[in-house]
Protein backbone atom coordinates (compact mmCIF):
# COMPACT_ATOMS: atom_id res chain seq x y z
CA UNK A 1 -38.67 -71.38 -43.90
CA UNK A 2 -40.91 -69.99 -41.17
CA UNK A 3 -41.93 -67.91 -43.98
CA UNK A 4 -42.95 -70.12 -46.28
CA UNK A 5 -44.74 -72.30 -43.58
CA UNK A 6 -46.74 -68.88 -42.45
CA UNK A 7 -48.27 -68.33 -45.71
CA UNK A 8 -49.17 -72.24 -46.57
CA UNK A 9 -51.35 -72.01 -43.09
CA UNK A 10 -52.88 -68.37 -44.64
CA UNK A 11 -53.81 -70.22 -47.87
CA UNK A 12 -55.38 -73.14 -46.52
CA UNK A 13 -52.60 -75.87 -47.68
CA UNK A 14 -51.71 -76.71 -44.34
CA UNK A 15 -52.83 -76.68 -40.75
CA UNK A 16 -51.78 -74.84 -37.57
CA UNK A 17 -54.18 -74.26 -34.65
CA UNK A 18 -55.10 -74.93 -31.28
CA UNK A 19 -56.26 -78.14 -33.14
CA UNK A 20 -53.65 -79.14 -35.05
CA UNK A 21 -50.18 -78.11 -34.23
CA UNK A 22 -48.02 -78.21 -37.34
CA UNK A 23 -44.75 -77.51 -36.66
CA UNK A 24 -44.22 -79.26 -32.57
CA UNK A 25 -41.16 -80.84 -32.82
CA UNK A 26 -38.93 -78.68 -34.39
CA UNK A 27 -37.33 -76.60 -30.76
CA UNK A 28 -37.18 -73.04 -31.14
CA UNK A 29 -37.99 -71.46 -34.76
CA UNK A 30 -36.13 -68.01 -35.22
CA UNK A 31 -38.66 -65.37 -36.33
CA UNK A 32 -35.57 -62.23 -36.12
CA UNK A 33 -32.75 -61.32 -34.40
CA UNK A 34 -33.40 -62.82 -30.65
CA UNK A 35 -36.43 -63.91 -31.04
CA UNK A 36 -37.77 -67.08 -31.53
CA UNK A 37 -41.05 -69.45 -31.18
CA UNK A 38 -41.59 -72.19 -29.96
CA UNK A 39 -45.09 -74.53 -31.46
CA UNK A 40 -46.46 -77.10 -28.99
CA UNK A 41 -50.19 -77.25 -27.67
CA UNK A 42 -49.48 -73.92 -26.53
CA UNK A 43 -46.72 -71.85 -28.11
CA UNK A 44 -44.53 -69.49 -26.66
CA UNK A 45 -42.35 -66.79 -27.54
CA UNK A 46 -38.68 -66.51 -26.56
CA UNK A 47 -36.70 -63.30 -26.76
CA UNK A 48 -33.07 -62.91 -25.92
CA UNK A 49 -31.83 -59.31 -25.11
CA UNK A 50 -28.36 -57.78 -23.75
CA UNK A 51 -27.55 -61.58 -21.66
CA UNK A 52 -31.07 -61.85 -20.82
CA UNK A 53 -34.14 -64.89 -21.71
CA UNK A 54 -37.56 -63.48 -21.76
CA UNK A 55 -40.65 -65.59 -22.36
CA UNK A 56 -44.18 -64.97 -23.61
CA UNK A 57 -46.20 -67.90 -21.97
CA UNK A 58 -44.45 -71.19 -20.58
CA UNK A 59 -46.51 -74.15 -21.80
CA UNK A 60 -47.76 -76.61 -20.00
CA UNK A 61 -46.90 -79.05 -17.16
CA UNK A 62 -46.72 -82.00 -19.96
CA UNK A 63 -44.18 -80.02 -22.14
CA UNK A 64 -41.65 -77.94 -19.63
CA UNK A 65 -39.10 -80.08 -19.39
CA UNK A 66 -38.80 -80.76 -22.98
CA UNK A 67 -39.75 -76.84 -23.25
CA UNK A 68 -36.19 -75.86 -21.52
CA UNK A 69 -34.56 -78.68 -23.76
CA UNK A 70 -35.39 -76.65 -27.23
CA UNK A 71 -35.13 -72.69 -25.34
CA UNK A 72 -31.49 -74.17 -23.63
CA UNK A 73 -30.11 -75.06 -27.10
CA UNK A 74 -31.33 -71.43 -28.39
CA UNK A 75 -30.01 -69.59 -25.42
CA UNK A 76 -28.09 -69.98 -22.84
CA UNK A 77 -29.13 -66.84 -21.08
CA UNK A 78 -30.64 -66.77 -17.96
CA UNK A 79 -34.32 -66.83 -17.69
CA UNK A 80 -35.25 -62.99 -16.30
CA UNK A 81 -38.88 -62.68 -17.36
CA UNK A 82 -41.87 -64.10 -18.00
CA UNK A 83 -45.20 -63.16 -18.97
CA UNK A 84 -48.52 -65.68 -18.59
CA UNK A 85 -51.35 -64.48 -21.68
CA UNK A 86 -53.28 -65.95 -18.99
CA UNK A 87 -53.98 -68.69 -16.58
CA UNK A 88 -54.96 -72.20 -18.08
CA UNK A 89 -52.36 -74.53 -17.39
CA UNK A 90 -51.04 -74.62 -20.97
CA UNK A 91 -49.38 -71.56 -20.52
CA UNK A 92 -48.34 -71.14 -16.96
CA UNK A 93 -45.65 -74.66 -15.89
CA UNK A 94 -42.78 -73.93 -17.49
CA UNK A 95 -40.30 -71.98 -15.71
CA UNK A 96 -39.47 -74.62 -13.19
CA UNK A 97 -36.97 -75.98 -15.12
CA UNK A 98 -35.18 -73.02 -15.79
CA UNK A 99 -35.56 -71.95 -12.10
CA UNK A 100 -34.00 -75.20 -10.59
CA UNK A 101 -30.64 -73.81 -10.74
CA UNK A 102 -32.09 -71.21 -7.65
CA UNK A 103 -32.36 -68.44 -9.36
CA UNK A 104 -35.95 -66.51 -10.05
CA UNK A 105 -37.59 -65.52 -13.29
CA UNK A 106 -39.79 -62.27 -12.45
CA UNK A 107 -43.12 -63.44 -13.82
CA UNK A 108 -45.65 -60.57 -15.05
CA UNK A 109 -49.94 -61.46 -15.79
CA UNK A 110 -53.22 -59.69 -15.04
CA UNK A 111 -54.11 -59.95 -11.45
CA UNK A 112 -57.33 -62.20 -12.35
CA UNK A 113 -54.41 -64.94 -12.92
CA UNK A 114 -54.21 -65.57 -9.27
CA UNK A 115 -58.27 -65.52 -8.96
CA UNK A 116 -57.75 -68.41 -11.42
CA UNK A 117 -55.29 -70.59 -9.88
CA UNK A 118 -57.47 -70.32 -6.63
CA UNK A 119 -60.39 -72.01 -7.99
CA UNK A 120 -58.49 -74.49 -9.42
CA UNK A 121 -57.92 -75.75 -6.35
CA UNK A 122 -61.48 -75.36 -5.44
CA UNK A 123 -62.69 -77.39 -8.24
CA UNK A 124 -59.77 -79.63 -8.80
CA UNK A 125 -61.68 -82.96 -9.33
CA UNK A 126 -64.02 -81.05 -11.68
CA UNK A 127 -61.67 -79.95 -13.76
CA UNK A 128 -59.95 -83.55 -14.05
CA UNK A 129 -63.51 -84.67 -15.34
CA UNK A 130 -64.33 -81.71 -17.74
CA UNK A 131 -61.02 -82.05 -19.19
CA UNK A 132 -60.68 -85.71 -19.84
CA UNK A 133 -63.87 -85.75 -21.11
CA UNK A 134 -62.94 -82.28 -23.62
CA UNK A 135 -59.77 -83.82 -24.40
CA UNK A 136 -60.76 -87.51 -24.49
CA UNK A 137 -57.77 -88.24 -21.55
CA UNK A 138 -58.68 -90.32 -18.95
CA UNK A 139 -55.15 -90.02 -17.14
CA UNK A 140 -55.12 -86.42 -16.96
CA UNK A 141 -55.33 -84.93 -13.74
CA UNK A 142 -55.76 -81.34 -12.37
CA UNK A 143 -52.82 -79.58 -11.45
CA UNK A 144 -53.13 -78.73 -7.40
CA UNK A 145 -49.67 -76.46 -7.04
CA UNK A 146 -49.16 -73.01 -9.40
CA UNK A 147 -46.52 -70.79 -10.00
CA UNK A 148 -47.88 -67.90 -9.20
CA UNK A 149 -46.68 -64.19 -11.08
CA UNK A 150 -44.64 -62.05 -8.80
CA UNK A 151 -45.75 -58.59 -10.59
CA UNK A 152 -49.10 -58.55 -11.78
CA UNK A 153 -51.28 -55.17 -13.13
CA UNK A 154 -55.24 -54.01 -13.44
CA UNK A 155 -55.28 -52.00 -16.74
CA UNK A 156 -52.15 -51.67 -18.80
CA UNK A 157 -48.19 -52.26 -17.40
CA UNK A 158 -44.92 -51.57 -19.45
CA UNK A 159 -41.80 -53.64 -18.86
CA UNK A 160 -38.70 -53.38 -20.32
CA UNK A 161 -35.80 -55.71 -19.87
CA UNK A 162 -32.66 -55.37 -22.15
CA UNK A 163 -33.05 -53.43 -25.24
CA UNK A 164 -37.32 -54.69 -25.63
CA UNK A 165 -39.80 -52.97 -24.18
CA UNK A 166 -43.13 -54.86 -23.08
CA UNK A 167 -46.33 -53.04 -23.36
CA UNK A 168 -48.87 -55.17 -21.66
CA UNK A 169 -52.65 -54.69 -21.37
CA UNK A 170 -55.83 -56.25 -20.12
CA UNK A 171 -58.25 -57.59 -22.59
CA UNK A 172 -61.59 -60.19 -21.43
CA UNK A 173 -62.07 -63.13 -23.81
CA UNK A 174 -61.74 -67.04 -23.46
CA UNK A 175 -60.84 -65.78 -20.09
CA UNK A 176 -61.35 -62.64 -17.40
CA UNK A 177 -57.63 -62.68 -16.93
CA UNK A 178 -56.02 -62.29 -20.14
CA UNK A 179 -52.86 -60.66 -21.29
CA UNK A 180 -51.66 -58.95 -24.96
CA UNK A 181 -48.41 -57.75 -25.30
CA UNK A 182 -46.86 -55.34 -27.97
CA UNK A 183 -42.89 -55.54 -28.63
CA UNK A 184 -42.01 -52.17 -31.08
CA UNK A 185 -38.90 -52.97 -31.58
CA UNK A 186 -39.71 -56.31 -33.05
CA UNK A 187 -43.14 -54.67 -34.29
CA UNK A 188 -44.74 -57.68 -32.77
CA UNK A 189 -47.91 -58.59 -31.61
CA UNK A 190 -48.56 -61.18 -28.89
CA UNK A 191 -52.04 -61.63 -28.66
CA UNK A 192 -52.22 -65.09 -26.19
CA UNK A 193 -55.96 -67.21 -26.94
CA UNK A 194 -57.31 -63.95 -28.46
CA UNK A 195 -56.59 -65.61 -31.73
CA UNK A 196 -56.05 -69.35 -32.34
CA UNK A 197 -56.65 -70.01 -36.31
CA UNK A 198 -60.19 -70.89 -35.44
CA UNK A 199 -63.26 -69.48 -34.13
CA UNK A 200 -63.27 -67.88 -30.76
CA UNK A 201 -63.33 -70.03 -28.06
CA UNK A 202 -65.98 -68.34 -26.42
CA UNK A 203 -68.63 -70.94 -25.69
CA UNK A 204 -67.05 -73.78 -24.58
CA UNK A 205 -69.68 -75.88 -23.16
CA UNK A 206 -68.01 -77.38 -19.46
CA UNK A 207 -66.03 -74.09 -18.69
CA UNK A 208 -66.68 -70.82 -16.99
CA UNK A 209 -67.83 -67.71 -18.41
CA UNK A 210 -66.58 -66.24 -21.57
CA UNK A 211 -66.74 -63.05 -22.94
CA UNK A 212 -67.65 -62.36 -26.48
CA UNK A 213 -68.43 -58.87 -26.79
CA UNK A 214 -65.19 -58.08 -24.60
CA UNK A 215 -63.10 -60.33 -27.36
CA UNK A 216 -64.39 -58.23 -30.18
CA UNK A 217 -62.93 -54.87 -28.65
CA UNK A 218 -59.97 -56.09 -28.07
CA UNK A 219 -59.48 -57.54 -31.45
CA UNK A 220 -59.70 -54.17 -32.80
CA UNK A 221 -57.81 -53.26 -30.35
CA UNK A 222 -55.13 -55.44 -31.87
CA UNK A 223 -55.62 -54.36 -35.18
CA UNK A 224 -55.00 -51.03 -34.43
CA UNK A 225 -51.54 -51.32 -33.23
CA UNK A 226 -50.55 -51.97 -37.04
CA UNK A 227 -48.08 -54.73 -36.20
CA UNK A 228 -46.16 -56.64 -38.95
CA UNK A 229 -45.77 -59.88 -36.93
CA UNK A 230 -48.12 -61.75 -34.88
CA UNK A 231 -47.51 -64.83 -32.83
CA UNK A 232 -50.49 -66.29 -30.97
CA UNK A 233 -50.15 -69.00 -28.42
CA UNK A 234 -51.57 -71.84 -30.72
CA UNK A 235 -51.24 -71.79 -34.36
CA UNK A 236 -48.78 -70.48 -36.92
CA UNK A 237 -47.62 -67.00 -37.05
CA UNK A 238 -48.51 -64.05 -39.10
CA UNK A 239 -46.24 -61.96 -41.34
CA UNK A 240 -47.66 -58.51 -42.68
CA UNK A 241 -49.53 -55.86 -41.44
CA UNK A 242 -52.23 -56.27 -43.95
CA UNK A 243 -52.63 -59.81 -43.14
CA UNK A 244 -53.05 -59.72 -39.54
CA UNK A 245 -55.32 -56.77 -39.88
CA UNK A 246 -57.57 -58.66 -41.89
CA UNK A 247 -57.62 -61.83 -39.42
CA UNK A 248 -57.82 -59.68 -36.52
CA UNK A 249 -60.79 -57.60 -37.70
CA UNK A 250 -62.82 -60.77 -40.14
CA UNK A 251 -62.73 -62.12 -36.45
CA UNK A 252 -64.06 -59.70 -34.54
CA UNK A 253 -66.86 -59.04 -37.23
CA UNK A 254 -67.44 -62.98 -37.22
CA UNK A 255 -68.39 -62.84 -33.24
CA UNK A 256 -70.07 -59.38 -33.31
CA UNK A 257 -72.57 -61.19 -35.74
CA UNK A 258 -73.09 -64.04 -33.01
CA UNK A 259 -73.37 -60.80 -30.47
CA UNK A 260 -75.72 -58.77 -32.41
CA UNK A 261 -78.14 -61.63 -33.29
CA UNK A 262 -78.35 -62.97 -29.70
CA UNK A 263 -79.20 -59.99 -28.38
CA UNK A 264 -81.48 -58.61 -30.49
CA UNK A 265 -83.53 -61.71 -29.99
CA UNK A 266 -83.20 -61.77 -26.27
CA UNK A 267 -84.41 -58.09 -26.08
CA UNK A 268 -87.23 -59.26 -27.94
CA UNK A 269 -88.30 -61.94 -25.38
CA UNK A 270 -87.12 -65.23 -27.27
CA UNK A 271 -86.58 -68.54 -25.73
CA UNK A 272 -82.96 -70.01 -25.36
CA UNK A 273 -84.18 -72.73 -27.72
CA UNK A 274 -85.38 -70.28 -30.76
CA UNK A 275 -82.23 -68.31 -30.24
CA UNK A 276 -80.14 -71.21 -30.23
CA UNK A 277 -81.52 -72.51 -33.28
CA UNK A 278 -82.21 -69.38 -35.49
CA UNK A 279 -78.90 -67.25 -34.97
CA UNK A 280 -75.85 -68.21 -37.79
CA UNK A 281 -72.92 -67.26 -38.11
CA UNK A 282 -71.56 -64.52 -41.18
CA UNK A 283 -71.78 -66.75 -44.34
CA UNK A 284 -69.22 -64.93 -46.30
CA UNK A 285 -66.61 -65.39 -44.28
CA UNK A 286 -66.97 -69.37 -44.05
CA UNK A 287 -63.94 -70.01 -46.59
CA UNK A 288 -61.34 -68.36 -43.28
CA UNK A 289 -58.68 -70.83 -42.74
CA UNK A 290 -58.75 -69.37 -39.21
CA UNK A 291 -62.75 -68.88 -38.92
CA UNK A 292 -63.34 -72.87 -39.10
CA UNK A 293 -65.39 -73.97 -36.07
CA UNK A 294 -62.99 -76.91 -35.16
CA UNK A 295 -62.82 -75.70 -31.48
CA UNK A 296 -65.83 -74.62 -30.15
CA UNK A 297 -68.95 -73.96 -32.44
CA UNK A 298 -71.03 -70.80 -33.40
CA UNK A 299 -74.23 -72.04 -31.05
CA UNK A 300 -72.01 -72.99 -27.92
CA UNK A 301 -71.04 -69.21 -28.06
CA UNK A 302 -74.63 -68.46 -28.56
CA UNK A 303 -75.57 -69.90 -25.09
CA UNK A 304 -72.62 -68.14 -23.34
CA UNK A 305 -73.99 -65.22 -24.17
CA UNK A 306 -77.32 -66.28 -23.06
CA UNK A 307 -75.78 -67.38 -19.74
CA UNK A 308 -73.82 -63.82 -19.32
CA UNK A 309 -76.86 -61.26 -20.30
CA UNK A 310 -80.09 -63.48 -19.67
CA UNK A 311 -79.10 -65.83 -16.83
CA UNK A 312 -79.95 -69.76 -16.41
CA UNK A 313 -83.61 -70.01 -17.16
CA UNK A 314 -84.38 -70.92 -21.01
CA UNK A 315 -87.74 -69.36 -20.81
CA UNK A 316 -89.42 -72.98 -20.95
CA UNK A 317 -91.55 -72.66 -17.64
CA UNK A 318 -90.83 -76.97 -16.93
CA UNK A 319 -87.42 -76.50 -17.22
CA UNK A 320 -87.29 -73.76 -13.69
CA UNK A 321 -88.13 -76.88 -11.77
CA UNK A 322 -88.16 -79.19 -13.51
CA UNK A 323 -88.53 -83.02 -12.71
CA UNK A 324 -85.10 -85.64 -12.19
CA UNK A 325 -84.28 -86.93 -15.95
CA UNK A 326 -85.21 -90.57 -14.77
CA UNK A 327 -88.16 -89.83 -13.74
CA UNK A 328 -89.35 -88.03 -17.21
CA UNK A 329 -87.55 -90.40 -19.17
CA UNK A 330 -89.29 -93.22 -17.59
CA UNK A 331 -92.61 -91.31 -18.22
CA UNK A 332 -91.70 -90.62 -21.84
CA UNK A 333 -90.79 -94.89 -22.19
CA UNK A 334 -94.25 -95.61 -20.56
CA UNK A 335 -96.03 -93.64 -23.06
CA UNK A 336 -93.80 -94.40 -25.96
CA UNK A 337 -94.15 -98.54 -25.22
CA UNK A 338 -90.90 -99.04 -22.73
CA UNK A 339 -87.33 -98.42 -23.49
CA UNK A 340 -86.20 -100.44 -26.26
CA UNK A 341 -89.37 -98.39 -27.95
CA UNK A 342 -87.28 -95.44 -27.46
CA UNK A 343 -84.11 -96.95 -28.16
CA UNK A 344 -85.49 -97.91 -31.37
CA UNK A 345 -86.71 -94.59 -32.45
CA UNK A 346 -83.37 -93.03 -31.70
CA UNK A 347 -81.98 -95.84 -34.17
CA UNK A 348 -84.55 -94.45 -37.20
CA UNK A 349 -83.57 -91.12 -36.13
CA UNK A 350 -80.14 -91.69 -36.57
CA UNK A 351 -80.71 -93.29 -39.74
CA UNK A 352 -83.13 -90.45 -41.46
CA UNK A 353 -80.33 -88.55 -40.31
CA UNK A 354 -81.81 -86.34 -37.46
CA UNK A 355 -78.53 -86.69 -35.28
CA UNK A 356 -80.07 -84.41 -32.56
CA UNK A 357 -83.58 -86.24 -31.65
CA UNK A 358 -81.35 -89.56 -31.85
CA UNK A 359 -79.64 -88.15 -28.90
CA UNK A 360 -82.48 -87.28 -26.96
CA UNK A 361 -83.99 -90.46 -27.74
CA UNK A 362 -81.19 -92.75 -26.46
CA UNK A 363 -80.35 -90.40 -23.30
CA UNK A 364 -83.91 -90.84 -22.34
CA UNK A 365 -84.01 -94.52 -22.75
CA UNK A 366 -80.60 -95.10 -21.42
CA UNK A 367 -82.11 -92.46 -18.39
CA UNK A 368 -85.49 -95.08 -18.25
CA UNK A 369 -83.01 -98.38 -18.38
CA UNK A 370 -80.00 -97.71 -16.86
CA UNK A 371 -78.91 -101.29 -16.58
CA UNK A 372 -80.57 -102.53 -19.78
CA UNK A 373 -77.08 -103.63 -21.98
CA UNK A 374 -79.15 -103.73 -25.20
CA UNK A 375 -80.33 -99.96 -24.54
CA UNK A 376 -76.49 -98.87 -23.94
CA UNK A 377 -75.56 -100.42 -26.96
CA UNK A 378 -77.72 -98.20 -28.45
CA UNK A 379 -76.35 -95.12 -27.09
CA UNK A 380 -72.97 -96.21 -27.40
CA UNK A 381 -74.26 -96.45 -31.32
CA UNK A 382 -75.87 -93.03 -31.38
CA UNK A 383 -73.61 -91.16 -30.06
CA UNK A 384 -70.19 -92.56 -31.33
CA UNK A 385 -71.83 -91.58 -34.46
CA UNK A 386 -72.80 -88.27 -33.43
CA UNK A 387 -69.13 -87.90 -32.40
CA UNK A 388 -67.27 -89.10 -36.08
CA UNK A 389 -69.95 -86.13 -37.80
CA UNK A 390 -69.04 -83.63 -35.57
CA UNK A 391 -66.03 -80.94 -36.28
CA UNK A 392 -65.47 -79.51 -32.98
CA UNK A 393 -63.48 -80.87 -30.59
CA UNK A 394 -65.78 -79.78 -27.97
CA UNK A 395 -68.55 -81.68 -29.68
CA UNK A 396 -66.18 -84.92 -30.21
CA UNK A 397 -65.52 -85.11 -26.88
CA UNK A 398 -68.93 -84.91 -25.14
CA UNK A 399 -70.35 -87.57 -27.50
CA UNK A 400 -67.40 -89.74 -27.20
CA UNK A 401 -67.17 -89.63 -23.28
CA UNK A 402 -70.78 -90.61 -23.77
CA UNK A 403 -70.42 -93.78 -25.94
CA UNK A 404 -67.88 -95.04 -23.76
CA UNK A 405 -70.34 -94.52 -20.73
CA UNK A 406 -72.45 -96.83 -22.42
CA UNK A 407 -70.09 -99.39 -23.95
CA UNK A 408 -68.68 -99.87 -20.34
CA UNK A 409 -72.32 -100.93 -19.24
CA UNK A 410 -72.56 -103.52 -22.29
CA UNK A 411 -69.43 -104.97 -21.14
């Protein structure tokens, strides 16, 4: 069945991603002998070896208990081991559950994990914001306690527990601190966020730095171990070597594009803006089930890397100090014939289909008016449009978090 359900996602006839997850529900699939996985808004990967329970990831703090529900009616081994792909909280709040009983899983990750789970508690409120706002979930809130890994490695670690053996190493991505694992005697490839079945989340607008030429070694990387299954930590698996070769490598060459372009117009002294506008993603690989920008987007990567190599000034000389947003705005309305002025043009704009001046239009005179109602209506308008053309979920949830800033003001 898992099969089957595989090569549906691979054709296109059905979804599984970190955007869709198609099979949640259904406990613990069995991929081979002791080995299962487990689909929920980050998957994981249980193995069962000579009376011992090893996971790959531990999902999140919204899922554990319901987590050890599905793994318990698998396995009744005892939990021994388990491995974080890295340190968002999707993967990392599991094991509680199975360590109530007193005794302690041995948990393995990159030694950036812990660097992680510090600044979350540095920027605990910020993180509640971004994250409602990505997500579109006003009750979540930050997590301000972490299980933290009790063995954790620099390079490259092997573990072996039972009759598997572990080979770990370090890769930069979505994150500084992530994990792959290779299984041989399962032939399996664990490759964590590297590969979600969609594009690289490597740009994401409200998070810290990503790493896109990183991500593209260690995609080949992957593809070079030749494995015949992979299971990433969202989305479906992958059966056949030739298969995940292909998706492992059509990715990499999708983000080297974004790479190559960026920088060969930063080394020639672009603006931010030009780039930003001019560089496009490889057009013959647009039909990828997992290459659809549903995530992140193609120019949000495009400004990480402009943050990484070129730092935070666009190259617009008003932006390095530039004046407060009211005050400009308010200039702009003055000049333009007040707010509503504004408000209106954003309306046309919207209409002739120019989504992106709209949105400057009805920031500024929401920025020029901030307790006009009949302006805010007018963003809400804008940009709840903006939000239902948009295919990202990163986009979706900026614009939406905005209309509802403004609808609250309209009462």
């Amino acid at each position: 069945m898992i099969e089957e359900y595989a090569d549906r996602v691979w054709n296109g006839e059905a979804d599984d991603s970190i955007v869709d997850t198609g099979m949640t529900g259904r406990g613990v699939v069995g991929i081979g002998d002791g080995l299962g996985w487990w689909s929920g808004f980050g998957n994981v990967i249980t193995f069962e070896t000579e009376g011992s329970l090893a996971l790959f990831d531990t999902s999140s703090p919204f899922s554990a208990g319901k987590l050890h529900e599905d793994v318990r009616a698998w396995s009744r081994a005892p939990l021994d081991a388990a491995f974080y792909s890295h340190g968002h909280i999707d993967h990392v709040f599991g094991t509680g559950p199975f360590e109530e009983s007193g005794r302690r899983a041995t948990v393995y990750a990159h030694e950036a994990v812990v660097d992680r789970f510090q600044r979350y508690l540095l920027t605990n409120g910020y993180n509640s914001v971004i994250n409602q706002r990505q997500f579109q979930a006003d009750n979540l809130r930050w997590p301000t306690s972490y299980r933290h890994p009790d063995v954790t490695y620099r390079d490259a670690l092997t573990v072996r527990l039972g009759g598997l053996t572990f080979e770990l190493f370090h890769a930069k991505g979505e994150t500084d601190d992530a994990t792959v694992a290779y299984v041989p005697e399962h032939k399996l490839l664990l490759p964590g966020d590297l590969f979600i079945w969609v594009t690289p989340n490597c740009g994401n607008p409200q998070k810290v730095q990503r790493y896109p030429r990183e991500w593209v070694h260690a995609l080949r990387r992957m593809a070079a171990l030749d494995a015949e299954i992979m299971l990433p930590s969202h989305g479906a698996p992958i059966f056949g070597r030739n298969r995940i070769r292909q998706a492992l490598l059509e990715t990499a060459e999708w983000l080297e594009s974004l790479v190559t372009q960026t920088l060969d117009l930063l080394n020639a002294g672009a603006r931010l803006d030009e780039i930003v506008h001019t560089v496009r993603p490889a057009a013959h690989l647009a039909d990828r089930p997992y290459l659809r920008a549903r995530y992140d987007e193609p120019e949000f990567v495009v400004r990480n890397l402009w943050r990484l190599y070129g730092g935070w000034y666009d190259g617009n000389p008003a932006h390095l100090k530039p004046a407060p947003d009211a005050v400009l705005a308010k200039a702009v309305a003055e000049l333009s014939g007040g707010p509503q002025a504004l408000a209106d043009a954003a309306l046309k704009a919207l209409s002739d289909g120019d989504d992106r001046l709209a949105g400057h239009l009805a920031e500024m005179a929401a920025s020029a008016a901030p307790d006009d109602a009949g302006v805010h209506r007018v963003r809400a308008e804008v940009f709840s449009a903006r939000a239902a053309r948009e295919a990202s979920l990163m986009a979706k949830g900026v614009f939406t978090w905005a209309a509802s800033e403004s609808a609250r003001r309209t009462g």
